[in-house]
N, C-alpha and C. Protein backbone atom coordinates (compact mmCIF):
# COMPACT_ATOMS: atom_id res chain seq x y z
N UNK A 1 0.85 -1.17 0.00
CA UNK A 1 0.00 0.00 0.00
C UNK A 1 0.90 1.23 0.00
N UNK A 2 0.44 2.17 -0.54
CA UNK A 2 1.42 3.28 -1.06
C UNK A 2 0.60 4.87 -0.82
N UNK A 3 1.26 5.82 -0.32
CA UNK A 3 0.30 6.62 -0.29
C UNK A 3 1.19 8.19 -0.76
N UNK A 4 2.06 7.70 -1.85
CA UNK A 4 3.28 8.63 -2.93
C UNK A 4 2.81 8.65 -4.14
N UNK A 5 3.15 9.76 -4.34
CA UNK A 5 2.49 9.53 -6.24
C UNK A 5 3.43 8.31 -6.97
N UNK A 6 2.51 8.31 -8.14
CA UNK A 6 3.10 7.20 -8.60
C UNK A 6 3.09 6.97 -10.48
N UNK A 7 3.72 7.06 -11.07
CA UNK A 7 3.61 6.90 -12.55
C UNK A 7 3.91 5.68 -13.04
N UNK A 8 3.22 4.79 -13.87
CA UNK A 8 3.84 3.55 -14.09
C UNK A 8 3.66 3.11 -15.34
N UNK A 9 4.76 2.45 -16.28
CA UNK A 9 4.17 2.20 -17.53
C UNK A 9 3.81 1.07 -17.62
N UNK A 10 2.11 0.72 -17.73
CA UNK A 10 1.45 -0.94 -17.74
C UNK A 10 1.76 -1.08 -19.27
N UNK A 11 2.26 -0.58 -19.87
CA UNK A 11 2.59 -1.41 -21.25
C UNK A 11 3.70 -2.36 -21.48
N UNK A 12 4.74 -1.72 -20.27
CA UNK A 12 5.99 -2.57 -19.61
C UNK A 12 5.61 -4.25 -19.19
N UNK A 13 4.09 -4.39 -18.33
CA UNK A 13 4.06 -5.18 -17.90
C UNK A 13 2.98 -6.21 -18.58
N UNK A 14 2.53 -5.65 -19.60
CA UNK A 14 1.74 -6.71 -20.95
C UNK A 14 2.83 -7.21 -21.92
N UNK A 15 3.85 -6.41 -21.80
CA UNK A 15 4.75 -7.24 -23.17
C UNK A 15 5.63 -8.21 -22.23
N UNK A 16 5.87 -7.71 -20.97
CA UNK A 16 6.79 -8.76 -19.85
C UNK A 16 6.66 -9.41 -18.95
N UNK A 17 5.09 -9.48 -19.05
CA UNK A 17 4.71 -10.67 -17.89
C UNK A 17 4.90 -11.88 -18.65
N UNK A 18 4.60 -12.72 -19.47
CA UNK A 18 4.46 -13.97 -19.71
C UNK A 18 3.84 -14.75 -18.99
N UNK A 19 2.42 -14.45 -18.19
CA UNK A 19 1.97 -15.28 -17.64
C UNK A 19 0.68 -14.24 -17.94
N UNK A 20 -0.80 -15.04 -17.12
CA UNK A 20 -1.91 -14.76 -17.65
C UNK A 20 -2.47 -14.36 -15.87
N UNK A 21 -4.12 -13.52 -16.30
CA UNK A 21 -4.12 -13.45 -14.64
C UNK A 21 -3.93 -12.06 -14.19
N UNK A 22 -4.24 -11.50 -13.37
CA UNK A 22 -3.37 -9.93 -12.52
C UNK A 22 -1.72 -10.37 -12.70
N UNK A 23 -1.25 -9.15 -13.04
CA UNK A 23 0.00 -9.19 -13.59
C UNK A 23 0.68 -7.96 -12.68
N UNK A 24 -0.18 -6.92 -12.78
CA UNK A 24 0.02 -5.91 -11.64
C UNK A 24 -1.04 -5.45 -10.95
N UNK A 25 -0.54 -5.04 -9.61
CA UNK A 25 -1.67 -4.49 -8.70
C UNK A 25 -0.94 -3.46 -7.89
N UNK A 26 -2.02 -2.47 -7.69
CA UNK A 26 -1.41 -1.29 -7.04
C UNK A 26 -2.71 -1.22 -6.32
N UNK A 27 -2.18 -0.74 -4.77
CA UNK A 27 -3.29 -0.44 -3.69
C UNK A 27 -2.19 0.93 -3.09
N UNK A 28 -3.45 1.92 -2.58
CA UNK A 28 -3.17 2.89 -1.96
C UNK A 28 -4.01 2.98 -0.90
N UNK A 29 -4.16 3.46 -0.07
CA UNK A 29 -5.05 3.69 1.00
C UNK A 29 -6.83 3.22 0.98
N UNK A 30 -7.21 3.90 -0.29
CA UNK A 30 -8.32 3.96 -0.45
C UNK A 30 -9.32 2.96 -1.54
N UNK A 31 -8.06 2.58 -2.16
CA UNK A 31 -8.35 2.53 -3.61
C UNK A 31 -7.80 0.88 -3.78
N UNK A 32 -7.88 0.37 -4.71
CA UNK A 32 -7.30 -1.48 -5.45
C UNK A 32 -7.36 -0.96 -7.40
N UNK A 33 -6.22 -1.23 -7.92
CA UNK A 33 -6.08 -0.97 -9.79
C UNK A 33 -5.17 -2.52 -9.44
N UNK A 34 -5.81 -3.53 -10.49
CA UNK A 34 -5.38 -4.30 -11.06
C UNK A 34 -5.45 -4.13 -12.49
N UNK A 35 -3.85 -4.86 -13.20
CA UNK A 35 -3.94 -4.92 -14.59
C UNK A 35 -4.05 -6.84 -14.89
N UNK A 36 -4.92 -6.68 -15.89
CA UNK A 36 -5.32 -8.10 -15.30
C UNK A 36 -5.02 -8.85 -17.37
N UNK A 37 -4.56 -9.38 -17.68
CA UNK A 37 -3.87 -9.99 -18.66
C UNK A 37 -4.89 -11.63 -19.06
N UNK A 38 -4.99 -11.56 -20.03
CA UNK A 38 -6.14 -12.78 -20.08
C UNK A 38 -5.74 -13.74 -21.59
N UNK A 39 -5.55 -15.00 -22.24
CA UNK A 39 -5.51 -15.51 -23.42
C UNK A 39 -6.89 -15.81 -23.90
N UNK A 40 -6.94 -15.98 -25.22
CA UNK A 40 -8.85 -16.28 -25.86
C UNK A 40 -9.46 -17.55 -24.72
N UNK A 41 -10.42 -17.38 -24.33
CA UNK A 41 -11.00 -18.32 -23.57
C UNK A 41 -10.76 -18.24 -22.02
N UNK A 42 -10.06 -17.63 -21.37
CA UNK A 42 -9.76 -17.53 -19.73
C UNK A 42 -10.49 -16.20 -19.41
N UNK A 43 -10.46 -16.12 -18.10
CA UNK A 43 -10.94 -15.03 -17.58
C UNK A 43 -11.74 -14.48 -16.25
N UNK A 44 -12.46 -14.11 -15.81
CA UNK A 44 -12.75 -14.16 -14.39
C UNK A 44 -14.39 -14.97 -14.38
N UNK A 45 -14.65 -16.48 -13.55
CA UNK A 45 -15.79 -17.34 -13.69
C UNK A 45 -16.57 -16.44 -13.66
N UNK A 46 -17.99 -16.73 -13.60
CA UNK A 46 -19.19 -16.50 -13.33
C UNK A 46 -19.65 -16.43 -11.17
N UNK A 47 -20.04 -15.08 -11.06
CA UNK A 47 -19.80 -15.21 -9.00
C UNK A 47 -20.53 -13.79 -9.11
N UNK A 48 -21.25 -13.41 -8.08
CA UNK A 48 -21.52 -12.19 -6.96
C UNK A 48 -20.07 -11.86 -6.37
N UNK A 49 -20.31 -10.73 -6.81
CA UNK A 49 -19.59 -9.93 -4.92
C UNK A 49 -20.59 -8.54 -4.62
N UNK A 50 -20.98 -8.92 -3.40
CA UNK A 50 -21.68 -7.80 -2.58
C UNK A 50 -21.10 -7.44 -2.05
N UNK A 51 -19.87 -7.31 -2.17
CA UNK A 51 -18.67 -6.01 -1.56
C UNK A 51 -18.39 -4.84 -1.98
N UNK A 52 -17.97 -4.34 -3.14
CA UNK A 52 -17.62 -3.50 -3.85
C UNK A 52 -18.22 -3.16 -5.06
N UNK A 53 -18.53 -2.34 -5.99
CA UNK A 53 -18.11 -1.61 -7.19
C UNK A 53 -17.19 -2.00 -7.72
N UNK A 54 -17.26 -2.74 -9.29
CA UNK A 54 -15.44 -2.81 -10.03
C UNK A 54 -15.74 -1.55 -11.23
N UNK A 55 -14.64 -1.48 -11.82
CA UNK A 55 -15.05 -0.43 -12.67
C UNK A 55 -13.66 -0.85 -13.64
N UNK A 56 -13.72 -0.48 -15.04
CA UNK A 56 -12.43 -1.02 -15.69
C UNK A 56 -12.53 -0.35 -17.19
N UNK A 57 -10.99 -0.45 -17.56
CA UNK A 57 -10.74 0.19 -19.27
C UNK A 57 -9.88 -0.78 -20.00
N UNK A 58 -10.79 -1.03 -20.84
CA UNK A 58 -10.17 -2.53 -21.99
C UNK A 58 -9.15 -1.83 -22.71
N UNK A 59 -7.73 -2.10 -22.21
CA UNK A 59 -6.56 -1.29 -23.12
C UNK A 59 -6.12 -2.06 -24.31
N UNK A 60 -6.41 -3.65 -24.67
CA UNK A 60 -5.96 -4.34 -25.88
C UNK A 60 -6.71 -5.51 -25.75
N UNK A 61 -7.13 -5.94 -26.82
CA UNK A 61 -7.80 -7.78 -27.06
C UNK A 61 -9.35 -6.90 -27.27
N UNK A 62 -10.20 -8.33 -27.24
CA UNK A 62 -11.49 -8.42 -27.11
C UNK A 62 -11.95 -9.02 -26.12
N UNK A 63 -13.23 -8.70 -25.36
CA UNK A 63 -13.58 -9.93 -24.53
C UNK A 63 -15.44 -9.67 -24.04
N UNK A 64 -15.83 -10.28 -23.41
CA UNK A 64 -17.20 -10.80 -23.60
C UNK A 64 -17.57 -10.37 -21.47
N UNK A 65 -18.41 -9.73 -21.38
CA UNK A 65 -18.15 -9.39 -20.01
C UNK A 65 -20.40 -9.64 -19.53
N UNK A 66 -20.75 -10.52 -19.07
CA UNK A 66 -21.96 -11.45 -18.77
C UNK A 66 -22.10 -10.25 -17.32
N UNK A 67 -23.48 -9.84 -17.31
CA UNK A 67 -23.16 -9.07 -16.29
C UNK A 67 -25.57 -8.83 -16.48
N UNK A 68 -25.70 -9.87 -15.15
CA UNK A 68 -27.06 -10.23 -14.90
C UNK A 68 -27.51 -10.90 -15.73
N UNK A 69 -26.94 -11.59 -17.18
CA UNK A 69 -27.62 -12.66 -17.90
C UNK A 69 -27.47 -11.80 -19.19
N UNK A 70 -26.82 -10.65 -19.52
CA UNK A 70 -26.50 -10.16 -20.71
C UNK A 70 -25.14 -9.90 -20.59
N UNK A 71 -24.75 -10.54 -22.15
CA UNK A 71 -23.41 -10.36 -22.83
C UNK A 71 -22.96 -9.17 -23.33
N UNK A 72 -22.14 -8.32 -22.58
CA UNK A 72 -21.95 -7.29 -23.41
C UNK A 72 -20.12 -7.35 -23.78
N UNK A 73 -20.13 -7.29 -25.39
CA UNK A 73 -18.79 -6.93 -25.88
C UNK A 73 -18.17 -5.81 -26.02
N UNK A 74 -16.78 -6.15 -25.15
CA UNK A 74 -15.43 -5.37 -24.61
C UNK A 74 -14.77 -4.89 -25.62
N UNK A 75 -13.91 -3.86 -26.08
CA UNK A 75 -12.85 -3.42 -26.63
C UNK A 75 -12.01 -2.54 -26.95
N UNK A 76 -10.92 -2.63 -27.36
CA UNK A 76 -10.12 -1.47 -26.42
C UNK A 76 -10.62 -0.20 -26.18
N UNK A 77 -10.72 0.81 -24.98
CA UNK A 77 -10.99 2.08 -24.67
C UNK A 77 -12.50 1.71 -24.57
N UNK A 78 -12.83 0.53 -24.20
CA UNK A 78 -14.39 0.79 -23.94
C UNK A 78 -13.85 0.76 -21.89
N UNK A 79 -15.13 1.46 -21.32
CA UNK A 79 -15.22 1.37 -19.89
C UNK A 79 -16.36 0.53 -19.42
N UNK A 80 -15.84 -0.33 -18.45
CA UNK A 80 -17.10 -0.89 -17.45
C UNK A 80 -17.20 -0.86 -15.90
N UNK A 81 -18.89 -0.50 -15.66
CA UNK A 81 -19.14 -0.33 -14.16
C UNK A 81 -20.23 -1.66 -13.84
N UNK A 82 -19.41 -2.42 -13.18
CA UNK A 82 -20.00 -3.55 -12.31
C UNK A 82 -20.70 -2.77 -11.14
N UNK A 83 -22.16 -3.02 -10.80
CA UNK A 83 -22.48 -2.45 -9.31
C UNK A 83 -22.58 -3.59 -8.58
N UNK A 84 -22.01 -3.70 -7.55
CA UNK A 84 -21.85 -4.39 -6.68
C UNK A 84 -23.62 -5.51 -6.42
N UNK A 85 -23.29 -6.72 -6.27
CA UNK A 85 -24.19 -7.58 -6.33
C UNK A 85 -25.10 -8.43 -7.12
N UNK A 86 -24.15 -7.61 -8.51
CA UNK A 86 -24.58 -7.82 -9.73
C UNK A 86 -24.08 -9.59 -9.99
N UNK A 87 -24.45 -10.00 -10.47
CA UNK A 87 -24.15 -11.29 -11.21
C UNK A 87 -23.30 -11.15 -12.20
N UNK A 88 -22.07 -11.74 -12.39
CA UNK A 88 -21.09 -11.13 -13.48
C UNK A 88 -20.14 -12.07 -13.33
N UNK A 89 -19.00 -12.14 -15.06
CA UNK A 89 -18.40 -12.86 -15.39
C UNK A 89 -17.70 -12.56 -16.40
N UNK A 90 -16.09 -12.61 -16.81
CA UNK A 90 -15.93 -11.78 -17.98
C UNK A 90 -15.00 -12.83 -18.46
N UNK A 91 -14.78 -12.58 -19.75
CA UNK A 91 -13.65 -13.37 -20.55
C UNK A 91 -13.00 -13.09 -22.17
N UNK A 92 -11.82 -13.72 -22.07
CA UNK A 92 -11.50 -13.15 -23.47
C UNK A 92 -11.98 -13.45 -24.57
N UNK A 93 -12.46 -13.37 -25.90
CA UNK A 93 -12.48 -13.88 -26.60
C UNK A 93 -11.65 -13.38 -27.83
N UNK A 94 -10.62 -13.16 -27.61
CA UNK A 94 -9.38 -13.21 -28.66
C UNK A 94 -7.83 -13.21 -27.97
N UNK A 95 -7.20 -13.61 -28.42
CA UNK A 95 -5.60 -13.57 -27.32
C UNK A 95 -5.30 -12.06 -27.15
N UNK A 96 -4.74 -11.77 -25.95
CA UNK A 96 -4.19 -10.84 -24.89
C UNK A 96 -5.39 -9.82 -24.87
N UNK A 97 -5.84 -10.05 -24.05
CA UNK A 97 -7.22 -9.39 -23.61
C UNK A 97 -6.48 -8.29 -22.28
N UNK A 98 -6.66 -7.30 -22.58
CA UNK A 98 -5.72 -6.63 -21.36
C UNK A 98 -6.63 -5.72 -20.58
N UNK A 99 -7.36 -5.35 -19.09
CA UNK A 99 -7.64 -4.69 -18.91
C UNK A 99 -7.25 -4.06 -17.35
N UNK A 100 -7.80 -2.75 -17.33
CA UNK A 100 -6.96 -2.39 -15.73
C UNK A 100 -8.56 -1.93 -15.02
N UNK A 101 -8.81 -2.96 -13.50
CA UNK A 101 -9.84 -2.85 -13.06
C UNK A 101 -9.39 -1.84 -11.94
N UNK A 102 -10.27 -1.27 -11.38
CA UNK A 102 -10.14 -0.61 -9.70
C UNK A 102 -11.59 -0.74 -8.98
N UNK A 103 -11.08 -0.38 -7.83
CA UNK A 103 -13.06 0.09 -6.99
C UNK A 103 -12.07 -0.10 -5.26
N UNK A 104 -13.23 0.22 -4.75
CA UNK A 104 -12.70 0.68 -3.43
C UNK A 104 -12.10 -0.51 -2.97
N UNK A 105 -10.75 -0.03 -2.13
CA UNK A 105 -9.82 -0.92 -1.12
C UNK A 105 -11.01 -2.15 -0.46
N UNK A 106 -10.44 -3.37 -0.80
CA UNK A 106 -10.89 -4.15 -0.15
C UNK A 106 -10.08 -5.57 0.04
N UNK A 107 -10.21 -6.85 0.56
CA UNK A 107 -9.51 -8.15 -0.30
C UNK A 107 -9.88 -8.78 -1.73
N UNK A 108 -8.81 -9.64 -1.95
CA UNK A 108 -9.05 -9.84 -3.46
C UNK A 108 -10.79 -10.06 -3.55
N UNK A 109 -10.42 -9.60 -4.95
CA UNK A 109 -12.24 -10.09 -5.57
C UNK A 109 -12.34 -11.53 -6.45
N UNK A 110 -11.22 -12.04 -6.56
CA UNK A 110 -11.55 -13.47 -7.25
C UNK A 110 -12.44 -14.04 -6.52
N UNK A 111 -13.38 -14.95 -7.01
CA UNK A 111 -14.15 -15.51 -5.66
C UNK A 111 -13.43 -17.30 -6.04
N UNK A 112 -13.62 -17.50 -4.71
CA UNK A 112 -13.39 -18.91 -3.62
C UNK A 112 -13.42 -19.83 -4.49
């Protein structure tokens, strides 16, 4: 947790992660930004969270984001607001699906 400014280049960490998944995460006091890296077909299951708000900006790929029983399609510079309790599920459907989520400080949101 960090509470300094901070500049970072996430384009550094899509061409040099080599792995799939949150690749980076930054927490500050208040706040959770994951950059979350995905191949065609992976992505976060189908789950509730009645915890938080996610909110996110599709920076590269395509992907398919199920959110109460409708499919809505992702792509780059599109934005999405999950409200909390919603039924939701997202995934890629083309290789390197890249997006950077945030919403208020909490523990991870993968569910169980």
């Amino acid at each position: 947790m960090t509470s300094t400014p901070q500049i970072v280049d996430l384009n550094a960490f899509t061409r040099e992660s080599g792995h799939y998944g949150t690749i980076f995460a930054f927490e500050s006091a208040d706040l959770d930004f994951n950059l979350v890296y995905f191949d065609k077909g992976e992505g976060v299951p189908h789950h509730v969270n009645d915890e938080v708000d996610v909110a996110g900006v599709v920076l590269r790929g395509e992907g398919a984001l199920a959110l109460d029983g409708i499919e809505y399609r992702l792509r780059p510079g599109h934005f999405f607001f999950i409200p909390k309790g919603s039924a939701r599920g997202l995934r890629s459907t083309r290789a390197d699906f890249v997006y950077l989520s945030f919403h208020v400080r909490r523990s991870g949101l993968m569910p169980e």
